[in-house]
PDB file of N, CA and C in Angstrom:
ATOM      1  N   UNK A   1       0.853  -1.169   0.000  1.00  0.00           N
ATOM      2  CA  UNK A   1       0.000   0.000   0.000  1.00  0.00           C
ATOM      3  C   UNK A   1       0.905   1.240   0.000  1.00  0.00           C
ATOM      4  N   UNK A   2       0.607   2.399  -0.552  1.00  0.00           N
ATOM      5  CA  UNK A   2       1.464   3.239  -0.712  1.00  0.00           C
ATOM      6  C   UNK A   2       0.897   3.985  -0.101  1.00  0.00           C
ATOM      7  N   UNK A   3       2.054   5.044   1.042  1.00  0.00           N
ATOM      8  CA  UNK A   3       1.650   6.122   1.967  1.00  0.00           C
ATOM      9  C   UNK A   3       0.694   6.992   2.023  1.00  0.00           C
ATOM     10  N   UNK A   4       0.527   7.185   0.609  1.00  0.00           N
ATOM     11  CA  UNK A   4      -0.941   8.162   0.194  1.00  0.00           C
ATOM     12  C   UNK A   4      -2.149   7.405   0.475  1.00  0.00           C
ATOM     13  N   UNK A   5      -2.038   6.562   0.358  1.00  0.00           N
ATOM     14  CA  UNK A   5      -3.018   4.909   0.353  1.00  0.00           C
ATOM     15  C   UNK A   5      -3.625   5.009   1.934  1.00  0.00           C
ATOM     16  N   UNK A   6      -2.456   5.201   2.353  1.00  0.00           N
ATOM     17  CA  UNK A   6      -2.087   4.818   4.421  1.00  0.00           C
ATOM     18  C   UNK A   6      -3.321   6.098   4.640  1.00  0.00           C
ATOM     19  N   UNK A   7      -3.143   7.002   4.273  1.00  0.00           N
ATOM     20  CA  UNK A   7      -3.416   8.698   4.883  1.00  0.00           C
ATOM     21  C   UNK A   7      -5.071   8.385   3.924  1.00  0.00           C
ATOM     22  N   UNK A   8      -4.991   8.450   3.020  1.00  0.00           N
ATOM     23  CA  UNK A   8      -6.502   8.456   2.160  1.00  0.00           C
ATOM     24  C   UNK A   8      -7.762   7.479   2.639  1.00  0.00           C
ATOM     25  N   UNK A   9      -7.111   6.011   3.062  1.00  0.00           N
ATOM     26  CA  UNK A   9      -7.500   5.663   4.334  1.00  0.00           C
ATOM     27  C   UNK A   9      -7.703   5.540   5.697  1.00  0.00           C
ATOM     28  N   UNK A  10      -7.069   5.831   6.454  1.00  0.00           N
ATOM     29  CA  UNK A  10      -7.549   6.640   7.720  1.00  0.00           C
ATOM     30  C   UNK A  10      -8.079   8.206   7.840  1.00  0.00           C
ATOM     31  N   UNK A  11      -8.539   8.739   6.743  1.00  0.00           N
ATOM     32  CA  UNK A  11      -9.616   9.589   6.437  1.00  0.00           C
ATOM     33  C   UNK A  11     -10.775   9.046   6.205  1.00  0.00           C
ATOM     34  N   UNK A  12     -11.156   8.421   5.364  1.00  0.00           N
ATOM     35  CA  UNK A  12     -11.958   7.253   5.103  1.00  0.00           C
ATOM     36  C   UNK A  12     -12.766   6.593   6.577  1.00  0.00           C
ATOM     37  N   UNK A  13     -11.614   6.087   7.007  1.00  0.00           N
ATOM     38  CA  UNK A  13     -12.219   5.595   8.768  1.00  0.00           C
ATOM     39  C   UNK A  13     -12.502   6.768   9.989  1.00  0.00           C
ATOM     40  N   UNK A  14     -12.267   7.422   9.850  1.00  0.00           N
ATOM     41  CA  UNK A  14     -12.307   8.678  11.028  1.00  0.00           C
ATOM     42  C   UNK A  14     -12.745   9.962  10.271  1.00  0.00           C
ATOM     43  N   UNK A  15     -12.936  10.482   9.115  1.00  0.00           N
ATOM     44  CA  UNK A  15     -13.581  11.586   8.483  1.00  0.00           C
ATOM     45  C   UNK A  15     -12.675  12.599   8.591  1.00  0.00           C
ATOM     46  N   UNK A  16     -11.573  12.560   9.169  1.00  0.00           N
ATOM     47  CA  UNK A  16     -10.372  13.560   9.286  1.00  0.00           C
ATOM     48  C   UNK A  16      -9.123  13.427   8.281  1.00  0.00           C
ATOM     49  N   UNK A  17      -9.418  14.705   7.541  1.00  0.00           N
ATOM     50  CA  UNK A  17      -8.409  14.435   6.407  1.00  0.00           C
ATOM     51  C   UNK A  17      -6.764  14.863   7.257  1.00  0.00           C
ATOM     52  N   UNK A  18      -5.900  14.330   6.353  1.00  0.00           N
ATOM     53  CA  UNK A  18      -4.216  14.036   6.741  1.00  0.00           C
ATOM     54  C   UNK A  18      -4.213  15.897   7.421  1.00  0.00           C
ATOM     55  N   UNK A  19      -4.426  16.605   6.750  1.00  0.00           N
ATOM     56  CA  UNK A  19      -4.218  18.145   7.223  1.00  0.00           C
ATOM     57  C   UNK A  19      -4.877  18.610   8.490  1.00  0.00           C
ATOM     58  N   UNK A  20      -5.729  17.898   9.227  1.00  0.00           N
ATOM     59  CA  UNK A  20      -6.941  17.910   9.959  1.00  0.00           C
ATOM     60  C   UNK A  20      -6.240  17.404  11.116  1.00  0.00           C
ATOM     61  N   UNK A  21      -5.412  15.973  10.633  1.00  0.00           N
ATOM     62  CA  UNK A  21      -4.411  15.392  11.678  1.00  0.00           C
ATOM     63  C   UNK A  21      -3.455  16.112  12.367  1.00  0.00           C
ATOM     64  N   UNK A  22      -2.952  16.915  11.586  1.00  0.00           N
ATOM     65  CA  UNK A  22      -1.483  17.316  11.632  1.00  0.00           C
ATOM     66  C   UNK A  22      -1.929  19.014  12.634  1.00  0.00           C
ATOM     67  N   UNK A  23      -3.248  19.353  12.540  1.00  0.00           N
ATOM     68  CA  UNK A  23      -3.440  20.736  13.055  1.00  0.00           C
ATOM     69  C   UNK A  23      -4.003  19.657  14.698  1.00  0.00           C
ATOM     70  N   UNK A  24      -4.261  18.797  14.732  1.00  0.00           N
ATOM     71  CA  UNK A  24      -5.216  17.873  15.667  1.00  0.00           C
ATOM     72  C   UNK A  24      -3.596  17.460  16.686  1.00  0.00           C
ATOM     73  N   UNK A  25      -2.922  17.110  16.202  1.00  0.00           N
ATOM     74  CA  UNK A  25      -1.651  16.611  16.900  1.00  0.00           C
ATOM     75  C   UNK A  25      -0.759  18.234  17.531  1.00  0.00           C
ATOM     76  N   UNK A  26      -0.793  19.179  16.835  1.00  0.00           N
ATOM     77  CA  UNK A  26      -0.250  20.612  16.711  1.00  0.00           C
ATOM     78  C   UNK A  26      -0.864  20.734  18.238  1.00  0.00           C
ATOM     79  N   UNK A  27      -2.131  20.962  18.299  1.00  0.00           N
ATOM     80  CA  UNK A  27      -2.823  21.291  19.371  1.00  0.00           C
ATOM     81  C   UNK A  27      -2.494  20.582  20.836  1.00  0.00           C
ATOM     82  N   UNK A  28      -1.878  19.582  20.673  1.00  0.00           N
ATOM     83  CA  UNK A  28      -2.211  18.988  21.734  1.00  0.00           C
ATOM     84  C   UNK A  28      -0.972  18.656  21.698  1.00  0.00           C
ATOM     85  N   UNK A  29       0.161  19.161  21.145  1.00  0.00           N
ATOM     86  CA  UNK A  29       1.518  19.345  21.642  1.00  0.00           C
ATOM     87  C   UNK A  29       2.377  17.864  21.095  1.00  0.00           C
ATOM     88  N   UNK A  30       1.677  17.161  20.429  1.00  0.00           N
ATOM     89  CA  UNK A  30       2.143  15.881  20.226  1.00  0.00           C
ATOM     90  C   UNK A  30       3.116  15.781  19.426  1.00  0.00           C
ATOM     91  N   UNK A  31       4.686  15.157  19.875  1.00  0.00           N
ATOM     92  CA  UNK A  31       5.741  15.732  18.972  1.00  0.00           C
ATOM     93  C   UNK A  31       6.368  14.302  18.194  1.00  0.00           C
ATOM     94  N   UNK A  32       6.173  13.158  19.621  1.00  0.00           N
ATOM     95  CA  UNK A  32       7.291  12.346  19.605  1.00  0.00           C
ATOM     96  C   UNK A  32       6.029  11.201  18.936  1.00  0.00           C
ATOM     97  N   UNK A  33       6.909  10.571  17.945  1.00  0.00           N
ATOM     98  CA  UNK A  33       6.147   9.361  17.156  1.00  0.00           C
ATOM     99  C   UNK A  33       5.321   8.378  18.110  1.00  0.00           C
ATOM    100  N   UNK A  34       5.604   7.572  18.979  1.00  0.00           N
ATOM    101  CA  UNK A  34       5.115   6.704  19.790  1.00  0.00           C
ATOM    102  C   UNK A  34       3.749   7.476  20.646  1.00  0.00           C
ATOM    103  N   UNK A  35       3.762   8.757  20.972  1.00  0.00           N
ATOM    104  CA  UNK A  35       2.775   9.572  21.802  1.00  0.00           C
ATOM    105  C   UNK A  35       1.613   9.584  20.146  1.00  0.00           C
ATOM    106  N   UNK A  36       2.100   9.652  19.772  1.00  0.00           N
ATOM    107  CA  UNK A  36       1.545   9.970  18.147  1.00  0.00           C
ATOM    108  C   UNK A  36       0.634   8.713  17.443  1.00  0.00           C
ATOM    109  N   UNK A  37       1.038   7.650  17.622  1.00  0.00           N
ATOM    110  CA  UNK A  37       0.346   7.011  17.640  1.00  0.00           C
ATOM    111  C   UNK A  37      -0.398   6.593  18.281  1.00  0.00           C
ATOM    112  N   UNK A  38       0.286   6.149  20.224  1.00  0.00           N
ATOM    113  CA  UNK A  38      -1.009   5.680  20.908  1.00  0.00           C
ATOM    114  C   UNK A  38      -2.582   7.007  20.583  1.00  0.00           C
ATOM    115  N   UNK A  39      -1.964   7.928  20.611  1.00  0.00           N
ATOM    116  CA  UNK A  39      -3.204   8.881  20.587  1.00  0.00           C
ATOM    117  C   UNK A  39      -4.153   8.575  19.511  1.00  0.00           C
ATOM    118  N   UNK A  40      -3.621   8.137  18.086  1.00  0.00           N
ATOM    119  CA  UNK A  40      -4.407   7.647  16.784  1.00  0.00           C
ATOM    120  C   UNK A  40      -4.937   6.809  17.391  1.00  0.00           C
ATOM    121  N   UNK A  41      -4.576   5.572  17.759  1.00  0.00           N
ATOM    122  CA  UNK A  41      -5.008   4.207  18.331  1.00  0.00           C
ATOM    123  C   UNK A  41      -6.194   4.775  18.479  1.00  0.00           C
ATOM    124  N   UNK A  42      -5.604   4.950  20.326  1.00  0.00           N
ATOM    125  CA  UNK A  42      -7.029   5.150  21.342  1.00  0.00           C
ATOM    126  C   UNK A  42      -8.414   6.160  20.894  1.00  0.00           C
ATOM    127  N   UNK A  43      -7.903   7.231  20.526  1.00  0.00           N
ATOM    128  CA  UNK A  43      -8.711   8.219  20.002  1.00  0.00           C
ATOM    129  C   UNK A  43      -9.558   8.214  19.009  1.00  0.00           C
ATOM    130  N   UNK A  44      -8.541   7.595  18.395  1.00  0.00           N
ATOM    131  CA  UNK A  44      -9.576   7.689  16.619  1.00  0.00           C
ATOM    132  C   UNK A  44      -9.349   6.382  16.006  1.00  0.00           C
ATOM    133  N   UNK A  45      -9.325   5.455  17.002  1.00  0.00           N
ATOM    134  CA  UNK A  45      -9.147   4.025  16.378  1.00  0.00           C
ATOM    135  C   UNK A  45      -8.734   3.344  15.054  1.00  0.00           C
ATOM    136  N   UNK A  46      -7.414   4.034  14.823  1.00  0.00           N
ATOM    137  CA  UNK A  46      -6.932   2.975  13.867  1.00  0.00           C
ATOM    138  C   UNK A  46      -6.040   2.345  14.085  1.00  0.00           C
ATOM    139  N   UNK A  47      -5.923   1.571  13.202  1.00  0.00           N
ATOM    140  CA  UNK A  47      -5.184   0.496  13.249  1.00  0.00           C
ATOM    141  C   UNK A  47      -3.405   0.820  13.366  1.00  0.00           C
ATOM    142  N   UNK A  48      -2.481  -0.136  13.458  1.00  0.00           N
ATOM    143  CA  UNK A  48      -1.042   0.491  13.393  1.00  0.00           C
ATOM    144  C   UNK A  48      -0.650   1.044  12.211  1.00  0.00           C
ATOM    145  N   UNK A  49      -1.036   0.220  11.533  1.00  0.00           N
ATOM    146  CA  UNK A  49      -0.638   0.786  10.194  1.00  0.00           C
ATOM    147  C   UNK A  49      -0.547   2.431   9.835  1.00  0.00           C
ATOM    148  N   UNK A  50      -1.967   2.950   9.719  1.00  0.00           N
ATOM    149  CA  UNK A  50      -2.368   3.722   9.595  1.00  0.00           C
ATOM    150  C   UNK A  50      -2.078   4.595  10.400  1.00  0.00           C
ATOM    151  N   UNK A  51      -1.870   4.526  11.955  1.00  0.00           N
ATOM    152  CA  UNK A  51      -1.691   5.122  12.648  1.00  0.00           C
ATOM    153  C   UNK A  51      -0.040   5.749  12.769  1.00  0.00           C
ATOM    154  N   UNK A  52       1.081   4.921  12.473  1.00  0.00           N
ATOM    155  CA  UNK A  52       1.944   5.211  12.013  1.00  0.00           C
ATOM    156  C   UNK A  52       2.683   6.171  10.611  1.00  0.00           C
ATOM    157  N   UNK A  53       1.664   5.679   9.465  1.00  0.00           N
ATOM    158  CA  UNK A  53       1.786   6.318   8.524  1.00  0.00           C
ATOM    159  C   UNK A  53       1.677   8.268   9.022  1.00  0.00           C
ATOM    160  N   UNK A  54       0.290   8.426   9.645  1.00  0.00           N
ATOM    161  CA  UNK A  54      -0.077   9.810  10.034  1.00  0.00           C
ATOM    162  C   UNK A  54       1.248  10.056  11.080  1.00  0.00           C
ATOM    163  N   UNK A  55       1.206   9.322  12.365  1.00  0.00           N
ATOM    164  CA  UNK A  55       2.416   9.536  13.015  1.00  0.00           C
ATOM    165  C   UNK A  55       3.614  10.318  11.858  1.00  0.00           C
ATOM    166  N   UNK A  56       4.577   9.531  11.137  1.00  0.00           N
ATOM    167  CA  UNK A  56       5.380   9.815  10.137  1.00  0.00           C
ATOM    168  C   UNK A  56       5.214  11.136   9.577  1.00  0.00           C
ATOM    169  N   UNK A  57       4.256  11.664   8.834  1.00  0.00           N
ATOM    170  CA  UNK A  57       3.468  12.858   8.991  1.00  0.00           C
ATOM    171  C   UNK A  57       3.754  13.616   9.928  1.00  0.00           C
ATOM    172  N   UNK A  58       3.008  13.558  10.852  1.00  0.00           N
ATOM    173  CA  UNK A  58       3.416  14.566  11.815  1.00  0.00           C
ATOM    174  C   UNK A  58       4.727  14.989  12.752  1.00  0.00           C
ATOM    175  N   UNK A  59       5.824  13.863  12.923  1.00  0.00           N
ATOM    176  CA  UNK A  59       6.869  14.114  12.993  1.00  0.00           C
ATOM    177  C   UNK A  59       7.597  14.376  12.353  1.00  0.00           C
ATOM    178  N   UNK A  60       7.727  14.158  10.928  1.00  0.00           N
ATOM    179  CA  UNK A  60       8.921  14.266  10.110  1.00  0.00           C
ATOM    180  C   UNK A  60       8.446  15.788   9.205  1.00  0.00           C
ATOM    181  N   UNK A  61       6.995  15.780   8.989  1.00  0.00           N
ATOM    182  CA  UNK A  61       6.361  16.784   8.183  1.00  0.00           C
ATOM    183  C   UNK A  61       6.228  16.880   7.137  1.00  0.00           C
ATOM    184  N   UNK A  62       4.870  17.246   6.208  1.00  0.00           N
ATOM    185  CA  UNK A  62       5.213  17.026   4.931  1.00  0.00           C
ATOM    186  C   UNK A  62       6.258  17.059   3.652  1.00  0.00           C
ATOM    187  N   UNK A  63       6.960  18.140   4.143  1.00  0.00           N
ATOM    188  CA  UNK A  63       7.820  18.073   3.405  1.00  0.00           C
ATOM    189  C   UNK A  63       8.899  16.458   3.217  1.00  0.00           C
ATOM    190  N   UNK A  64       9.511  16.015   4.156  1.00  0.00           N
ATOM    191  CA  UNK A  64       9.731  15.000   4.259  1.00  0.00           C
ATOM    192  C   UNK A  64       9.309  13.944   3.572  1.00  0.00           C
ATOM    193  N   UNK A  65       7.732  13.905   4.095  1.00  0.00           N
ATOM    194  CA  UNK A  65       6.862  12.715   3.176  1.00  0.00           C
ATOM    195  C   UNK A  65       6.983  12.380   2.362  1.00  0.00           C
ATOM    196  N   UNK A  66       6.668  14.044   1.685  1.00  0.00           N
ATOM    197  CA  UNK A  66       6.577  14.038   0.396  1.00  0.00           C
ATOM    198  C   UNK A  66       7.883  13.533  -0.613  1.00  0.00           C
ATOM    199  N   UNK A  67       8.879  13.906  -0.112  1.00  0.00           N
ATOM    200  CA  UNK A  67      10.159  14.051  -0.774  1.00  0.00           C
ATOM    201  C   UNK A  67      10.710  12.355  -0.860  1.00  0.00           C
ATOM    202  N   UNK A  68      10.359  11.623   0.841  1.00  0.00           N
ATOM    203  CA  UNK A  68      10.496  10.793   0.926  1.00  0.00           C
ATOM    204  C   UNK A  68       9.774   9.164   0.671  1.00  0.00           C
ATOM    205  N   UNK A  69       8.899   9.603   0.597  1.00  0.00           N
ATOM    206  CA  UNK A  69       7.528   8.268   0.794  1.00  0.00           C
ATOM    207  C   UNK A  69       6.742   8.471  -0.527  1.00  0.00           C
ATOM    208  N   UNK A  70       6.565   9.538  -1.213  1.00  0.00           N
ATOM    209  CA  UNK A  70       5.518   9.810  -2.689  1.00  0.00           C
ATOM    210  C   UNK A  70       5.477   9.985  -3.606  1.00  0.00           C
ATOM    211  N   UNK A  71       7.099  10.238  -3.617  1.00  0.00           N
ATOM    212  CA  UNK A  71       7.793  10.690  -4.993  1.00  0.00           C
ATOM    213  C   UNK A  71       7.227  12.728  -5.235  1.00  0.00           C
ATOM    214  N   UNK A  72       6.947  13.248  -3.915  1.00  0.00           N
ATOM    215  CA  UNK A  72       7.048  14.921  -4.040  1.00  0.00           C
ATOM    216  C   UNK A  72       5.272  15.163  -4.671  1.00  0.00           C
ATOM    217  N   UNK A  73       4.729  14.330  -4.746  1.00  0.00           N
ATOM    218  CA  UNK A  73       3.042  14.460  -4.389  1.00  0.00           C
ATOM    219  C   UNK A  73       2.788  13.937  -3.504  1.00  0.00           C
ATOM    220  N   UNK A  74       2.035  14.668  -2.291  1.00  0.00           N
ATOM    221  CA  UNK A  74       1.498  14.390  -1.377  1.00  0.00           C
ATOM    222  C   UNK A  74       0.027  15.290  -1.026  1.00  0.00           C
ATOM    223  N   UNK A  75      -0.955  14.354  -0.889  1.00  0.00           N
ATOM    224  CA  UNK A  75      -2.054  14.938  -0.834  1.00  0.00           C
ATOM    225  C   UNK A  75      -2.612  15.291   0.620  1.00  0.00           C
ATOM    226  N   UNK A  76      -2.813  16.550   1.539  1.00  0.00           N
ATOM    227  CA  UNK A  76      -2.984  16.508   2.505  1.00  0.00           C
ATOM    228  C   UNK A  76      -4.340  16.676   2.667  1.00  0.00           C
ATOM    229  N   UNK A  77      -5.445  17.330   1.716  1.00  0.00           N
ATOM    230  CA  UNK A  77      -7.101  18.430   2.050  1.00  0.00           C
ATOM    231  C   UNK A  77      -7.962  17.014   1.913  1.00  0.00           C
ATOM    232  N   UNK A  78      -7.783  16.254   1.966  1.00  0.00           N
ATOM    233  CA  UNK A  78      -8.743  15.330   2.011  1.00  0.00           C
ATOM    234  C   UNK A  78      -8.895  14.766   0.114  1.00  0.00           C
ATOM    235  N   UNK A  79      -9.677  13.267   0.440  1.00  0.00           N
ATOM    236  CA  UNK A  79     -10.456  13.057  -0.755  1.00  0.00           C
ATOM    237  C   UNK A  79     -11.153  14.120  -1.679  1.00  0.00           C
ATOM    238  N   UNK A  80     -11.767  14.848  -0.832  1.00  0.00           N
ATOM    239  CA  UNK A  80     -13.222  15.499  -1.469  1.00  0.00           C
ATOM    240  C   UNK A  80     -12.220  16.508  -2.235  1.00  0.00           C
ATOM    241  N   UNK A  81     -11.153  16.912  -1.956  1.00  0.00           N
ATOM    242  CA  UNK A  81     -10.497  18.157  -2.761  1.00  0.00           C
ATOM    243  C   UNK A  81      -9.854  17.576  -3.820  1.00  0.00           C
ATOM    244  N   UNK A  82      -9.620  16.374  -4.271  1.00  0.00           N
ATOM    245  CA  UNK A  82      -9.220  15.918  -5.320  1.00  0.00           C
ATOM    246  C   UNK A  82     -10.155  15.159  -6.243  1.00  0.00           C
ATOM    247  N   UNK A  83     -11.405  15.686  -6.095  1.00  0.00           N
ATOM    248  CA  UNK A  83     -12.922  14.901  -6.629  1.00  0.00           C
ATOM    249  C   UNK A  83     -12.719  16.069  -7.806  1.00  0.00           C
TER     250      UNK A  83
END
């Protein structure tokens, strides 16, 4: 599954697009990967997978992602903005 895959689905399961995450983790001070996920887990119930992928995201930052995991497309506004 490819990282965009990871993020496009756990929007899908929780209605919170990847950009939604990243202002959601901002808030609540969440820096370090492992805090980053249990919070996905428990909170918004996903799975590791997924929950890691966003983790990755939010620690490393899009730029990163992108550069690293997508080949420099990375979609953050949700599904509905690429309809």
């Amino acid at each position: 599954m490819s990282f965009q895959a990871y993020l496009d689905n756990a929007e899908q399961q929780t209605g919170i697009t990847p950009r939604a995450f990243l202002a959601l983790a901002a808030e609540k001070n969440l820096t370090k990967h492992g805090e980053v996920v249990t919070w996905l887990k428990t909170e918004h119930g996903l799975g590791h997978g997924h929950a890691t992928a966003i983790a990755r995201l939010v620690t490393k930052g899009p730029d990163f992602v992108a550069e690293h995991h997508t080949g420099g497309v990375l979609h953050l506004d949700g599904l509905a903005a690429r309809s």
